[in-house]
PDB file of N, CA and C in Angstrom:
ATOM      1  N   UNK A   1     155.153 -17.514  30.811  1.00  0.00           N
ATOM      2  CA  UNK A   1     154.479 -17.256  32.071  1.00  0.00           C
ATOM      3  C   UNK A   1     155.059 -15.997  32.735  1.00  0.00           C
ATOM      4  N   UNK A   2     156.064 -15.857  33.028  1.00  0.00           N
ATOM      5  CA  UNK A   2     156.785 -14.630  33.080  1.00  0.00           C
ATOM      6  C   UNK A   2     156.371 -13.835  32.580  1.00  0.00           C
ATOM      7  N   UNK A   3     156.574 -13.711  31.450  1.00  0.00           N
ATOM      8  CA  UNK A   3     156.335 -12.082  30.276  1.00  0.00           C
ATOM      9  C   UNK A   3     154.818 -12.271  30.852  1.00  0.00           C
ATOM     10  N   UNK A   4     153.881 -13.025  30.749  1.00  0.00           N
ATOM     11  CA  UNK A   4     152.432 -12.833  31.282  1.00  0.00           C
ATOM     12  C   UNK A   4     152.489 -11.852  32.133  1.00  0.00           C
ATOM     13  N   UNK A   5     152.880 -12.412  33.445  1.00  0.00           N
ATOM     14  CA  UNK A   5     153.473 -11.692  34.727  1.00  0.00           C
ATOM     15  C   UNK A   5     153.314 -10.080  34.635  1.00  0.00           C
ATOM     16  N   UNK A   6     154.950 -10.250  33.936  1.00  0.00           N
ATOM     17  CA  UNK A   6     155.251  -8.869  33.843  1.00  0.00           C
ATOM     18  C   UNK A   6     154.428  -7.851  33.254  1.00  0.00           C
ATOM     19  N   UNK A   7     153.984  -8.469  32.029  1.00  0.00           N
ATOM     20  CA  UNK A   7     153.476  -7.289  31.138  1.00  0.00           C
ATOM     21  C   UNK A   7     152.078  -7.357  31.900  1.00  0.00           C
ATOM     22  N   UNK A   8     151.240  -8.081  32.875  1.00  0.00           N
ATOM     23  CA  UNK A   8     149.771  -7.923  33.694  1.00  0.00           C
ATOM     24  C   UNK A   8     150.540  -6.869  34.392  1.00  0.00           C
ATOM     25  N   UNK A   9     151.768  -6.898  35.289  1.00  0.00           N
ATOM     26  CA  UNK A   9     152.095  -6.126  36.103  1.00  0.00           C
ATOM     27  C   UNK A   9     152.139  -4.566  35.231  1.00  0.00           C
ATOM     28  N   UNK A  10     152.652  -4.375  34.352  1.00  0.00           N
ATOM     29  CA  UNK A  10     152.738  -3.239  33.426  1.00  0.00           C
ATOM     30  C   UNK A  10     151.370  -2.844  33.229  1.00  0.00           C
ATOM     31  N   UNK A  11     150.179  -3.190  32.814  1.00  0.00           N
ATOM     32  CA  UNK A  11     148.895  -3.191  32.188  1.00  0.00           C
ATOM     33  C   UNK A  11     148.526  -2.835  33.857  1.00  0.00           C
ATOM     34  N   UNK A  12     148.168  -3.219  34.852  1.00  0.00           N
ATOM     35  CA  UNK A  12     147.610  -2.707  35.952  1.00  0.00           C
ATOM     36  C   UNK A  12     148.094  -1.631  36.698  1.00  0.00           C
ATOM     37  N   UNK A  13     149.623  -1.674  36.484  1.00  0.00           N
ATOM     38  CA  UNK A  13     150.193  -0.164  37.363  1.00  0.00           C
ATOM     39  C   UNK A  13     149.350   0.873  35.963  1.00  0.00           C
ATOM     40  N   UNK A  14     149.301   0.806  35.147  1.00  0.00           N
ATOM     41  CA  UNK A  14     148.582   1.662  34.093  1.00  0.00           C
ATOM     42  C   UNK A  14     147.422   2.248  34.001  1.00  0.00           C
ATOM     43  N   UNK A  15     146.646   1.128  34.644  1.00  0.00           N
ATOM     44  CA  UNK A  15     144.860   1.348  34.740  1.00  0.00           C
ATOM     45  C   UNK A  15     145.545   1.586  36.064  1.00  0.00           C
ATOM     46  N   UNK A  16     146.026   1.714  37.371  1.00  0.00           N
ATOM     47  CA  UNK A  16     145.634   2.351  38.637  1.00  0.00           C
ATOM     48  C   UNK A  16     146.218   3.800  38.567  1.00  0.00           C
ATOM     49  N   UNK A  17     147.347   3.890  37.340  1.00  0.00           N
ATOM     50  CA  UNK A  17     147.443   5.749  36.871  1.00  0.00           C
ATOM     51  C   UNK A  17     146.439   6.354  36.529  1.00  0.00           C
ATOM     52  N   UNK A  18     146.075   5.585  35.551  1.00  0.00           N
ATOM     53  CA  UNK A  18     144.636   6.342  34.452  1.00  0.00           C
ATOM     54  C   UNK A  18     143.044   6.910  35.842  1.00  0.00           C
ATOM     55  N   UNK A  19     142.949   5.718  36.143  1.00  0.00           N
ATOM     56  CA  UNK A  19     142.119   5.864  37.156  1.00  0.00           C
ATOM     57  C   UNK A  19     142.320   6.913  38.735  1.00  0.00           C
ATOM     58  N   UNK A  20     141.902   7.504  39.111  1.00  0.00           N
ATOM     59  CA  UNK A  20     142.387   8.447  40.005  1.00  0.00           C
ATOM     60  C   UNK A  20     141.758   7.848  41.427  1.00  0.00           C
ATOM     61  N   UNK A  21     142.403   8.148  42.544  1.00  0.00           N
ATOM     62  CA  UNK A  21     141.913   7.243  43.876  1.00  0.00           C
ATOM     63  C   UNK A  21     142.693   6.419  44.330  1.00  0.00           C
ATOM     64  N   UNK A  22     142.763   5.765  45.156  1.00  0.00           N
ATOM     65  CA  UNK A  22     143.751   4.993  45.830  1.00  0.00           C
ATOM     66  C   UNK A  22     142.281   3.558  46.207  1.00  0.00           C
ATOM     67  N   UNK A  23     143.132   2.062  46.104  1.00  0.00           N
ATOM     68  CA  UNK A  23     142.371   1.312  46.037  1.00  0.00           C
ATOM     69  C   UNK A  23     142.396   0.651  47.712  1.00  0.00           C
ATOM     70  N   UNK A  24     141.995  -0.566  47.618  1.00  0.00           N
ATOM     71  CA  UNK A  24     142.622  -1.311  49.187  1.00  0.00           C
ATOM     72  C   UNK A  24     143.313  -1.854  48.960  1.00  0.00           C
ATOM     73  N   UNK A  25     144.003  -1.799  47.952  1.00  0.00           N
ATOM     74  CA  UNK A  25     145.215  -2.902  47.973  1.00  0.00           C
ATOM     75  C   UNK A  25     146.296  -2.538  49.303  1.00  0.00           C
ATOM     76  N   UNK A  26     147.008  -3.755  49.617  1.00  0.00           N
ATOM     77  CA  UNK A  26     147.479  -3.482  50.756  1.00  0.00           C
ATOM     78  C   UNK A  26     149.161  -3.206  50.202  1.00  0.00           C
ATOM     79  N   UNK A  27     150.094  -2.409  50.947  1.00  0.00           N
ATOM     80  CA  UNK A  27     150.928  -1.586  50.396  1.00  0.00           C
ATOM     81  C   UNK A  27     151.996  -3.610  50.574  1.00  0.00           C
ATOM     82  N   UNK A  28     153.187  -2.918  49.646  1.00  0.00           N
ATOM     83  CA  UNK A  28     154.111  -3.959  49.984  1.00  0.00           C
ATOM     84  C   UNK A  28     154.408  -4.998  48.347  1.00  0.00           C
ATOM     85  N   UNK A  29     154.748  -6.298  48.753  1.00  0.00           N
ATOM     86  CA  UNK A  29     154.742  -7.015  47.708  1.00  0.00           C
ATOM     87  C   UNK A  29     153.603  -7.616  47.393  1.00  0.00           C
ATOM     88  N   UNK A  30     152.405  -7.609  48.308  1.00  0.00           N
ATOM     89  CA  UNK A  30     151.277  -8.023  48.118  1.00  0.00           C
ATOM     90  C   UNK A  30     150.550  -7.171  47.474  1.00  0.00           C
ATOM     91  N   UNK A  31     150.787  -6.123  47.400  1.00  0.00           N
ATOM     92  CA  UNK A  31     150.517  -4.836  46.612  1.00  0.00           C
ATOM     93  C   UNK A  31     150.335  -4.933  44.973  1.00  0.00           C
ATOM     94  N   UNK A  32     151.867  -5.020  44.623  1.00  0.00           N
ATOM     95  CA  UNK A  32     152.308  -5.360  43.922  1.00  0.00           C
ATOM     96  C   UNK A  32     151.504  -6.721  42.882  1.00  0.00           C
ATOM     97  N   UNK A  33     151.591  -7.431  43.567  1.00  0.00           N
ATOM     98  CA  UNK A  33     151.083  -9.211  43.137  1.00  0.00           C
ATOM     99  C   UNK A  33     149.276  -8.769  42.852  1.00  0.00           C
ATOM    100  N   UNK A  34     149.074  -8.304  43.495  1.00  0.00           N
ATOM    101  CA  UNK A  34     147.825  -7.830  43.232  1.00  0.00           C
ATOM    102  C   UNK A  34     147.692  -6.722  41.845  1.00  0.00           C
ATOM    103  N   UNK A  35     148.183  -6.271  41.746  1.00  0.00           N
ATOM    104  CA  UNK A  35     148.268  -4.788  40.258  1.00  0.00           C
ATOM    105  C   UNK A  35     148.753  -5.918  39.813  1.00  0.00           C
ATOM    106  N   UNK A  36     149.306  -7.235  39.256  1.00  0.00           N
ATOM    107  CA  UNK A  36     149.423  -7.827  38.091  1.00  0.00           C
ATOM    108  C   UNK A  36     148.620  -8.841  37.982  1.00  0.00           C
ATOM    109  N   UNK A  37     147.803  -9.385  38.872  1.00  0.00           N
ATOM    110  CA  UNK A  37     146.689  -9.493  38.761  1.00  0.00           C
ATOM    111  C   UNK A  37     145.633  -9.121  38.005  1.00  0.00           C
ATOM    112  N   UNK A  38     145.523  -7.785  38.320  1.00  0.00           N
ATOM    113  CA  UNK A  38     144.498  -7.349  38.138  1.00  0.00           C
ATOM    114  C   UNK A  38     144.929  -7.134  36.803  1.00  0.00           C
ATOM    115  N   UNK A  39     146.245  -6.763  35.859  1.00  0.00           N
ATOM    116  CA  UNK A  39     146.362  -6.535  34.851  1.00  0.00           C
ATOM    117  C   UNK A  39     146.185  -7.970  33.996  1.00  0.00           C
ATOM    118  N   UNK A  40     146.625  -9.216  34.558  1.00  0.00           N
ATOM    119  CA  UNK A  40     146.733 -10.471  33.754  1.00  0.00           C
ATOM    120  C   UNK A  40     144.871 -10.485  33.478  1.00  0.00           C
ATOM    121  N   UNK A  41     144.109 -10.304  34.402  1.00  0.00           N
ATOM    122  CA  UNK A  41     142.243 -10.483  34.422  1.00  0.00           C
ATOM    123  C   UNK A  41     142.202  -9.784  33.779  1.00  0.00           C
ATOM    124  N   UNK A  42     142.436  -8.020  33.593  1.00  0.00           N
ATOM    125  CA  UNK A  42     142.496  -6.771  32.615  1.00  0.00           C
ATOM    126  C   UNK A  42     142.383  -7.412  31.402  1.00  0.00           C
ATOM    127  N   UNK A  43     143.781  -8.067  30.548  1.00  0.00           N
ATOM    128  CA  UNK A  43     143.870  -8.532  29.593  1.00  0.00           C
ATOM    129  C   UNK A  43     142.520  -9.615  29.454  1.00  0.00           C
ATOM    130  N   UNK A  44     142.323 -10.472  30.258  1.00  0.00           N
ATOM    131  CA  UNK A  44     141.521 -11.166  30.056  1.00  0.00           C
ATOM    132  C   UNK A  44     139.912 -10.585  29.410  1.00  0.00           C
ATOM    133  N   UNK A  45     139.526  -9.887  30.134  1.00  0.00           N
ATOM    134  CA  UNK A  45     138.006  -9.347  29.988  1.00  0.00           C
ATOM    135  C   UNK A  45     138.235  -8.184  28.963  1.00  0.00           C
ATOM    136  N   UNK A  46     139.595  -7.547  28.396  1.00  0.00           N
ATOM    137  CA  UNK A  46     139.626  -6.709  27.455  1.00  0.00           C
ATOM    138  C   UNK A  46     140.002  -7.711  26.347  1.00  0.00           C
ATOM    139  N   UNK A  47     139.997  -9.318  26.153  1.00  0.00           N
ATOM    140  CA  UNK A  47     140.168  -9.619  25.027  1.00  0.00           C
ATOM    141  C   UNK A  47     138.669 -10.563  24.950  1.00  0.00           C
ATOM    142  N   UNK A  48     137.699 -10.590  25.260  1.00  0.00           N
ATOM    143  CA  UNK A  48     136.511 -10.992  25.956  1.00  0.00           C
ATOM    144  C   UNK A  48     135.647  -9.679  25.303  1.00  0.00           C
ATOM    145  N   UNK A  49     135.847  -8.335  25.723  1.00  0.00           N
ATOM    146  CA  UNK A  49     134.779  -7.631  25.189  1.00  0.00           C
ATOM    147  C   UNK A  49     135.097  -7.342  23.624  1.00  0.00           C
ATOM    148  N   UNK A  50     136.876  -7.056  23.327  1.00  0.00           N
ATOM    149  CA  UNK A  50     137.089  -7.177  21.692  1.00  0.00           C
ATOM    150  C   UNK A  50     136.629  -8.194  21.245  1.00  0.00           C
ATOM    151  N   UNK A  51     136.231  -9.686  21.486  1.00  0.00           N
ATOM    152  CA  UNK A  51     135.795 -10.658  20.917  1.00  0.00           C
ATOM    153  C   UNK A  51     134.304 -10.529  20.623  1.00  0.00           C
ATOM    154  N   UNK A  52     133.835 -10.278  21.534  1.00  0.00           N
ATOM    155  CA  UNK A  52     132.224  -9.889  21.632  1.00  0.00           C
ATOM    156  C   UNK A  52     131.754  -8.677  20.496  1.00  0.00           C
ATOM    157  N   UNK A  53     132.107  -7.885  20.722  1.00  0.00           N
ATOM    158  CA  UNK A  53     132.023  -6.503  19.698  1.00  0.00           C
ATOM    159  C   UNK A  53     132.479  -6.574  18.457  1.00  0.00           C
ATOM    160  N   UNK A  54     133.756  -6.797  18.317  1.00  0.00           N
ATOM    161  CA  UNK A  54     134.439  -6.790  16.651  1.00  0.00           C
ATOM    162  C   UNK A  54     135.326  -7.874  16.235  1.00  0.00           C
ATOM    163  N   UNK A  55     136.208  -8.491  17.298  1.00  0.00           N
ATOM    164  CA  UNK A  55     137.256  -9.310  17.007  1.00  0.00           C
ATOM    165  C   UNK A  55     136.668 -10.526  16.467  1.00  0.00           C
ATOM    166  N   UNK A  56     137.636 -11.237  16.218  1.00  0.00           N
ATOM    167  CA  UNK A  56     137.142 -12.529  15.827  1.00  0.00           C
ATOM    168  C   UNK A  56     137.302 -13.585  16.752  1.00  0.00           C
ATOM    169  N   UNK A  57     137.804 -14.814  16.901  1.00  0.00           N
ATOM    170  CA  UNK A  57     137.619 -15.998  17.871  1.00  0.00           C
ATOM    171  C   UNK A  57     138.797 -16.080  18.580  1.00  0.00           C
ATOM    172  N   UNK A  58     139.791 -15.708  17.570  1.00  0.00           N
ATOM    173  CA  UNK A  58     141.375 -15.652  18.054  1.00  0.00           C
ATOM    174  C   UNK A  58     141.733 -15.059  18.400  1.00  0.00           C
ATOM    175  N   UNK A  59     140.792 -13.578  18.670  1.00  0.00           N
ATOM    176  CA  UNK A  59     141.414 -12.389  18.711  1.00  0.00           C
ATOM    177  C   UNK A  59     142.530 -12.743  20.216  1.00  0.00           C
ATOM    178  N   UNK A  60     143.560 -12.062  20.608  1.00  0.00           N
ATOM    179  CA  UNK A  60     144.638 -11.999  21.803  1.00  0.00           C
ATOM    180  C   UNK A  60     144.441 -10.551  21.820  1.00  0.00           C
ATOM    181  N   UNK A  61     144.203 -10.348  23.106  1.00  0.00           N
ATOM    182  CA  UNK A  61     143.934  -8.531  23.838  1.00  0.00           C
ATOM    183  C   UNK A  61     145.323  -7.759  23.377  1.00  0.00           C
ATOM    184  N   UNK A  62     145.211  -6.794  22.529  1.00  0.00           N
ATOM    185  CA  UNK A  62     146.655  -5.988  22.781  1.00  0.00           C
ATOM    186  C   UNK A  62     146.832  -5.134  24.123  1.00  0.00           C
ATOM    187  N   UNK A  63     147.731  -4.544  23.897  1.00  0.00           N
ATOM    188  CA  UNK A  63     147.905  -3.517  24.969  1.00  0.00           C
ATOM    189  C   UNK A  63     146.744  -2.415  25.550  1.00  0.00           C
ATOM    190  N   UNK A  64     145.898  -2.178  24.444  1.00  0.00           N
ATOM    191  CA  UNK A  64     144.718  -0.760  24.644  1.00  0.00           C
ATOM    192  C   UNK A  64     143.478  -1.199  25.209  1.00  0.00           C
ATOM    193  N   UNK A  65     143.980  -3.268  24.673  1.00  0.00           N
ATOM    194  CA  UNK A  65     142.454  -3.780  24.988  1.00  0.00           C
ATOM    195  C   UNK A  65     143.052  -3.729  26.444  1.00  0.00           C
ATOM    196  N   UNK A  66     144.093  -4.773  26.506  1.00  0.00           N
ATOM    197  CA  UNK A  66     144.066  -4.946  28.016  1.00  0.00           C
ATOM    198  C   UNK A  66     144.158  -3.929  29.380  1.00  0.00           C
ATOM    199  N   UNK A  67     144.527  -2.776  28.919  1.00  0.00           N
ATOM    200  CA  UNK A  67     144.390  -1.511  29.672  1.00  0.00           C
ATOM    201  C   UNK A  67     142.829  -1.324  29.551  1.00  0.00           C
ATOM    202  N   UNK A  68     142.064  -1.066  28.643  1.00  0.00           N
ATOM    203  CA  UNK A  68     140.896  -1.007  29.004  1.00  0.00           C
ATOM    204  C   UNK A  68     139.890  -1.877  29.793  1.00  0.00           C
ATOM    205  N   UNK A  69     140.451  -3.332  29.521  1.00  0.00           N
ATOM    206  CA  UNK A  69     140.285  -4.102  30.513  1.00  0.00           C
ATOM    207  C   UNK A  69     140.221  -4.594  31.726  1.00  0.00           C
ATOM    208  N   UNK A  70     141.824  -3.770  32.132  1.00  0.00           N
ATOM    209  CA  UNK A  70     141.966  -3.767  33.492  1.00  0.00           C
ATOM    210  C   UNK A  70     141.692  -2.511  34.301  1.00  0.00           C
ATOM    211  N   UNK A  71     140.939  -1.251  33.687  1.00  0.00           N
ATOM    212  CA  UNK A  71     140.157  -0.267  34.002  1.00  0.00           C
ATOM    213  C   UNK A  71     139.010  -0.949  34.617  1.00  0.00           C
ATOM    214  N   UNK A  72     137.982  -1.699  33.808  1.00  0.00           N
ATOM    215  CA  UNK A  72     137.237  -1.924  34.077  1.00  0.00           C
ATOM    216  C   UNK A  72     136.745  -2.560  35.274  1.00  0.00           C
ATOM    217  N   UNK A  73     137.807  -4.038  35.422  1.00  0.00           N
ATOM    218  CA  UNK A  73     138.708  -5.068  36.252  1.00  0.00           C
ATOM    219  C   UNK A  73     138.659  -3.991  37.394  1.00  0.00           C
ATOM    220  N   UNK A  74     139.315  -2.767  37.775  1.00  0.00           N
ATOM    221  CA  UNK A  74     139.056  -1.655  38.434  1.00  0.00           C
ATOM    222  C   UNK A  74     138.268  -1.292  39.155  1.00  0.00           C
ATOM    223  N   UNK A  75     137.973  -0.855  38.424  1.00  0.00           N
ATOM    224  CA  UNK A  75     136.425  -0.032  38.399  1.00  0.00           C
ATOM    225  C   UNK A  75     135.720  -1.182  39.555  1.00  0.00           C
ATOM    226  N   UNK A  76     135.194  -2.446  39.043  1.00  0.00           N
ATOM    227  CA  UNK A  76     134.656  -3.225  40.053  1.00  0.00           C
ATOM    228  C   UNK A  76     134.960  -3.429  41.151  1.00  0.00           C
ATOM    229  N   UNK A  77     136.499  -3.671  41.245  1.00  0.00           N
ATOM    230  CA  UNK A  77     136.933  -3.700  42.773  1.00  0.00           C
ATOM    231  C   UNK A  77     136.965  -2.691  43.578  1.00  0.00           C
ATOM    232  N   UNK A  78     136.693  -1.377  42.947  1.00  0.00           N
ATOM    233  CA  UNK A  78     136.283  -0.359  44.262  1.00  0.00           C
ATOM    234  C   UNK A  78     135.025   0.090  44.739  1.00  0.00           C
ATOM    235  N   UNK A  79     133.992  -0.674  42.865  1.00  0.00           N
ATOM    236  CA  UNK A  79     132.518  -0.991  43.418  1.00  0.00           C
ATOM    237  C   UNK A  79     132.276  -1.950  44.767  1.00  0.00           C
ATOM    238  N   UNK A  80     132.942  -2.812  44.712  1.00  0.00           N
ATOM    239  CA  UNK A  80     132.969  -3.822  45.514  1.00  0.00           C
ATOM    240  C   UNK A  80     133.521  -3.910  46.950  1.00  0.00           C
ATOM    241  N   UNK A  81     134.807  -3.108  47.054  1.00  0.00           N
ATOM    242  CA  UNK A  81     135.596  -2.561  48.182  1.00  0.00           C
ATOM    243  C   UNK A  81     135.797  -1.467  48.887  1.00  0.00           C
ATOM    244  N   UNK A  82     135.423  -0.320  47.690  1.00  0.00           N
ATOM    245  CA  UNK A  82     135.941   0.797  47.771  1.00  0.00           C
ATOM    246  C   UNK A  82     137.411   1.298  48.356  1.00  0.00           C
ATOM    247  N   UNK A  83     137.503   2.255  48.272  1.00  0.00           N
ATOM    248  CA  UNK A  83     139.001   2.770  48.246  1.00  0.00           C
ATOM    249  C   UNK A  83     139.698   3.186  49.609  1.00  0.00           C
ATOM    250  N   UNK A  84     140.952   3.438  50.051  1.00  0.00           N
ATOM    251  CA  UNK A  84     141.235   3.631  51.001  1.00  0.00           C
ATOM    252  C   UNK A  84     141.153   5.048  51.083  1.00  0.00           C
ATOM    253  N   UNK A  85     140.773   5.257  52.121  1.00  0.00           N
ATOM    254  CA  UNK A  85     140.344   6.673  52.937  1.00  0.00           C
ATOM    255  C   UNK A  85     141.784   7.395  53.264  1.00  0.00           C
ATOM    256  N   UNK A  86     142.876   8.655  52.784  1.00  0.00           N
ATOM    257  CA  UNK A  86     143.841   8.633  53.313  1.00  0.00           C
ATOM    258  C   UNK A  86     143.871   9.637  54.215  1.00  0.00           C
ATOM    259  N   UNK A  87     142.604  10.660  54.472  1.00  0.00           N
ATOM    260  CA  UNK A  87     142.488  11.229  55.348  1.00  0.00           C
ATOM    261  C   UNK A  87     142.190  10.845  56.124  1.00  0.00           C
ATOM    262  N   UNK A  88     143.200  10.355  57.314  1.00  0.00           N
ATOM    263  CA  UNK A  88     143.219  10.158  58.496  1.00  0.00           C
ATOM    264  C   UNK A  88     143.450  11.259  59.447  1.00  0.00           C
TER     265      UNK A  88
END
């Protein structure tokens, strides 16, 4: 459960590099808890579309799936939220 954790936390600070923009996540440890989130779901829906396309039943998301995953994972929540404005 841990290593889950961690390595979602690794996989989402990754997709919010790759991706350019700033999200709403709110700054802090809630911040935080949120980018591994979004990386643990990442993994999820990047071992979901390898299953669908090529993998087989067992397939487990590697690292490229779950980064692409949690791009995507992304991508929606700023469809959905959009991003913080930092020009204030």
């Amino acid at each position: 459960m841990i290593g889950q954790i961690i390595g979602g936390l690794i996989v989402g600070v990754i997709a919010r590099l790759i991706m350019p923009g700033k999200e709403v996540f709110p700054d802090g440890i809630v911040g935080w808890i949120l980018t591994a989130v979004l990386g643990i779901v990442g993994a999820v829906v990047g071992g979901f579309v390898a299953r669908a396309l090529w993998a087989g039943e067992n397939y487990a998301a590697g690292w490229i799936m779950s980064i692409l995953g949690a791009i995507i994972v992304l991508f929606i929540v700023r469809l959905l939220f959009g991003t913080k404005n930092t020009m204030a």
